[in-house]
Protein backbone atom coordinates (compact mmCIF):
# COMPACT_ATOMS: atom_id res chain seq x y z
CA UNK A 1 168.33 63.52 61.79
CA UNK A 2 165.19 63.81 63.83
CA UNK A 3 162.32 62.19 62.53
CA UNK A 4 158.54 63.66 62.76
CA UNK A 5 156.58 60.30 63.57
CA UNK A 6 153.33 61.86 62.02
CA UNK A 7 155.45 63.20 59.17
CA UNK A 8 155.90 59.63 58.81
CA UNK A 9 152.90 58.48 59.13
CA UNK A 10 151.95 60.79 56.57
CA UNK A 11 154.44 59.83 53.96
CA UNK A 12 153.44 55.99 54.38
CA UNK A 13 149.75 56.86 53.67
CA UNK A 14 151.03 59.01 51.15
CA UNK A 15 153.19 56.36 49.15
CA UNK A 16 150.68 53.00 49.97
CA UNK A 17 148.30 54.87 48.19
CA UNK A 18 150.35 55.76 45.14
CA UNK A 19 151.23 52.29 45.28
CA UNK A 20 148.26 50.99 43.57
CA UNK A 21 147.66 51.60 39.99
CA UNK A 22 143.89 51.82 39.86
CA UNK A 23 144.06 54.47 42.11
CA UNK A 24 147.16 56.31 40.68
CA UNK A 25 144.65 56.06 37.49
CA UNK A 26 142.20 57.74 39.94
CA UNK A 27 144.22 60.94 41.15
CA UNK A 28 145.33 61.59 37.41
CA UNK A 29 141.46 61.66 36.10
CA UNK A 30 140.74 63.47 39.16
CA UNK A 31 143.83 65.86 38.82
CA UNK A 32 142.19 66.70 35.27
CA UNK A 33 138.49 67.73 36.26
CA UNK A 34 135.62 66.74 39.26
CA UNK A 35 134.28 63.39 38.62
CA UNK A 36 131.21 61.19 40.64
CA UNK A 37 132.30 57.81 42.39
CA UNK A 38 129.95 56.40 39.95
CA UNK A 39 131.50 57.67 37.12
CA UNK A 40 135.11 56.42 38.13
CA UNK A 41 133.53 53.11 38.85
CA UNK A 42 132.40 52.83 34.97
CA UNK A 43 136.11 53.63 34.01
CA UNK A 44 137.33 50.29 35.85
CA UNK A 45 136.59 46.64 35.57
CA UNK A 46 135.68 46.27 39.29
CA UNK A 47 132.43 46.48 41.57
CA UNK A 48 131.52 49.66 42.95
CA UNK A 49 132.43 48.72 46.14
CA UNK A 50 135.69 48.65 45.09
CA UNK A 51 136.66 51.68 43.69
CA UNK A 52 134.81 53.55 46.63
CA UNK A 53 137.91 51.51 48.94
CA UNK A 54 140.34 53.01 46.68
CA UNK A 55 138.88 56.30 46.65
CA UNK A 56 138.37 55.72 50.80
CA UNK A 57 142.31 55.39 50.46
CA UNK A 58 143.16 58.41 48.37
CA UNK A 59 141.11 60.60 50.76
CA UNK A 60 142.52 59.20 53.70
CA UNK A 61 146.39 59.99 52.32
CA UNK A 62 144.68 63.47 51.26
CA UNK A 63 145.48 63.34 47.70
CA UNK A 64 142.08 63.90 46.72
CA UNK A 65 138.88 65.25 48.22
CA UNK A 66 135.06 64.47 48.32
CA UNK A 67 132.32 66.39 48.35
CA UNK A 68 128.52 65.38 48.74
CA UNK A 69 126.15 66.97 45.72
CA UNK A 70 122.64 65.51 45.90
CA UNK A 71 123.06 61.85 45.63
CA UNK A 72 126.95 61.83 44.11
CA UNK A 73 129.97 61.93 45.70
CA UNK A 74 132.10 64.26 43.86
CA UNK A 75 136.17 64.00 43.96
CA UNK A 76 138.82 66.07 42.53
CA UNK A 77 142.49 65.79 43.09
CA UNK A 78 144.42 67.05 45.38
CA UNK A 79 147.69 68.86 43.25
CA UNK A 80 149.45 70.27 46.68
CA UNK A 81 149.53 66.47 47.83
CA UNK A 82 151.38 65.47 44.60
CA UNK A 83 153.71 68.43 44.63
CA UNK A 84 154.17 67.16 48.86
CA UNK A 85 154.72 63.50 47.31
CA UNK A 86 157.42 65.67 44.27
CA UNK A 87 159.11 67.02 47.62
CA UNK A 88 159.70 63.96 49.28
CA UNK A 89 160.77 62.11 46.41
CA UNK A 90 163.63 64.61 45.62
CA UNK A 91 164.27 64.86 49.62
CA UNK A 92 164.98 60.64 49.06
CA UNK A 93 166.94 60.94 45.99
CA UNK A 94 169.41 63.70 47.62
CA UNK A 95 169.92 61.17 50.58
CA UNK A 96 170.51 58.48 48.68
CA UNK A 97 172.69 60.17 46.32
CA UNK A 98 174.95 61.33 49.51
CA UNK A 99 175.05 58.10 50.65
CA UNK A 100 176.03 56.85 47.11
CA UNK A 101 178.47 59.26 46.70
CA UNK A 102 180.41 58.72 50.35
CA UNK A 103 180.10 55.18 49.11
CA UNK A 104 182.26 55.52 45.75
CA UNK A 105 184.72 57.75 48.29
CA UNK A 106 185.54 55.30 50.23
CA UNK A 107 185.80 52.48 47.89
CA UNK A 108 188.15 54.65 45.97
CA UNK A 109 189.98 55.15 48.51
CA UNK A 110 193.78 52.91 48.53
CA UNK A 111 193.49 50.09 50.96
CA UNK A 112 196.76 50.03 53.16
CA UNK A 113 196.87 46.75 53.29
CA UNK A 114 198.04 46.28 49.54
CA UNK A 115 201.54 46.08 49.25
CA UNK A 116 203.69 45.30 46.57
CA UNK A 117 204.80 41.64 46.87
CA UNK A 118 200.17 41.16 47.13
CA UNK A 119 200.32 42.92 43.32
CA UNK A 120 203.33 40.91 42.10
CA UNK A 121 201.02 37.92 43.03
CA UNK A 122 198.76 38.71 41.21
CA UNK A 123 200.14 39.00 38.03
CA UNK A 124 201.57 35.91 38.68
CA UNK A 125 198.04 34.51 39.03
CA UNK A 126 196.81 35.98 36.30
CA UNK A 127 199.66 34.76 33.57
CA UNK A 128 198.51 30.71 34.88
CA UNK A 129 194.91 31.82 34.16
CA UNK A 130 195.80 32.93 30.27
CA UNK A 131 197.34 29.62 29.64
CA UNK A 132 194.57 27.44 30.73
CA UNK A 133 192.02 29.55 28.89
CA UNK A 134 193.85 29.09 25.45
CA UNK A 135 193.20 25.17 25.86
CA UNK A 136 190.22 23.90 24.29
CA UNK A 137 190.54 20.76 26.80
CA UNK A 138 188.69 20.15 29.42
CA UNK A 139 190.37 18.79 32.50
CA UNK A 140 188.54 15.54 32.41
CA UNK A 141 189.33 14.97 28.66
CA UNK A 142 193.00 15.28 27.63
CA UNK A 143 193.21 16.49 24.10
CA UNK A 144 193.81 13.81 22.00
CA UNK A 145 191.12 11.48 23.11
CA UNK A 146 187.50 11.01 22.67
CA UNK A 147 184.22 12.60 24.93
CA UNK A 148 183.62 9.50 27.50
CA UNK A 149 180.15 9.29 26.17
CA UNK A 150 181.65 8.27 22.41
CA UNK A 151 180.35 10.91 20.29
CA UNK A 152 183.47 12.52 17.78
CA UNK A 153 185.29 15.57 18.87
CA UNK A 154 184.61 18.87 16.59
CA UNK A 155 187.55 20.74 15.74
């Protein structure tokens, strides 16, 4: 698989900005309509300052753009960046789910190493197990004594 290093680069900007929930908050309110800096900085309990960073960030991984109008800044979302962000997404889940599924192939796969006499072992294993869980015993207290610590027994 060859890999586009400014594909990359792209994706990374694209998924650190997502990352943040103010600003995922930010694309959706832009998504729906054109909104001033200002106005998304009344929405959010941070400094002005702030939410122009975030909006700095969104811009930057193009999934929304500014415009200048008088004294505002204007910003509306970007939907081609979120259907790009969509693509990707599924383009991860498809390799994963390869990857998943030659995983369950091989692990269902017989091993050749089993044999019989290893499965007869087993069994033999697993019948000493069944007896010790039916005690109610401890190994440190035999059954017919008291706790160490000299508190009764319960039945």
């Amino acid at each position: 698989m060859v890999v586009d290093h400014g594909s990359v680069e792209h994706a990374n900007r694209l998924f650190h900005a997502l990352a943040d929930a103010t600003r995922r908050e930010i694309v959706a309110l832009t998504l729906t309509g054109e909104h001033s800096v200002s106005d998304l900085a009344r929405r959010f309990p941070m400094s002005f300052a702030a939410v122009q960073k975030h909006v700095a960030v969104l811009e930057g991984a193009g999934l929304i753009t500014k415009r200048r109008q008088g004294r505002e800044q204007r910003v509306r979302g970007n939907a081609d960046a979120l259907r790009e962000v969509h693509r990707l997404l599924d383009e991860l889940a498809a390799l994963w789910l390869g990857r998943l599924d030659r995983m369950a192939a091989v692990l269902a796969e017989p091993d050749p190493s089993d044999s019989d006499t290893a499965d007869s072992g087993a069994a033999d294993f697993s019948a000493a197990d069944s007896d010790t869980a039916d005690s109610d015993t401890t190994d440190s207290e035999p059954a017919d004594s008291e706790p160490a610590d000299g508190r009764e027994r319960r039945a």
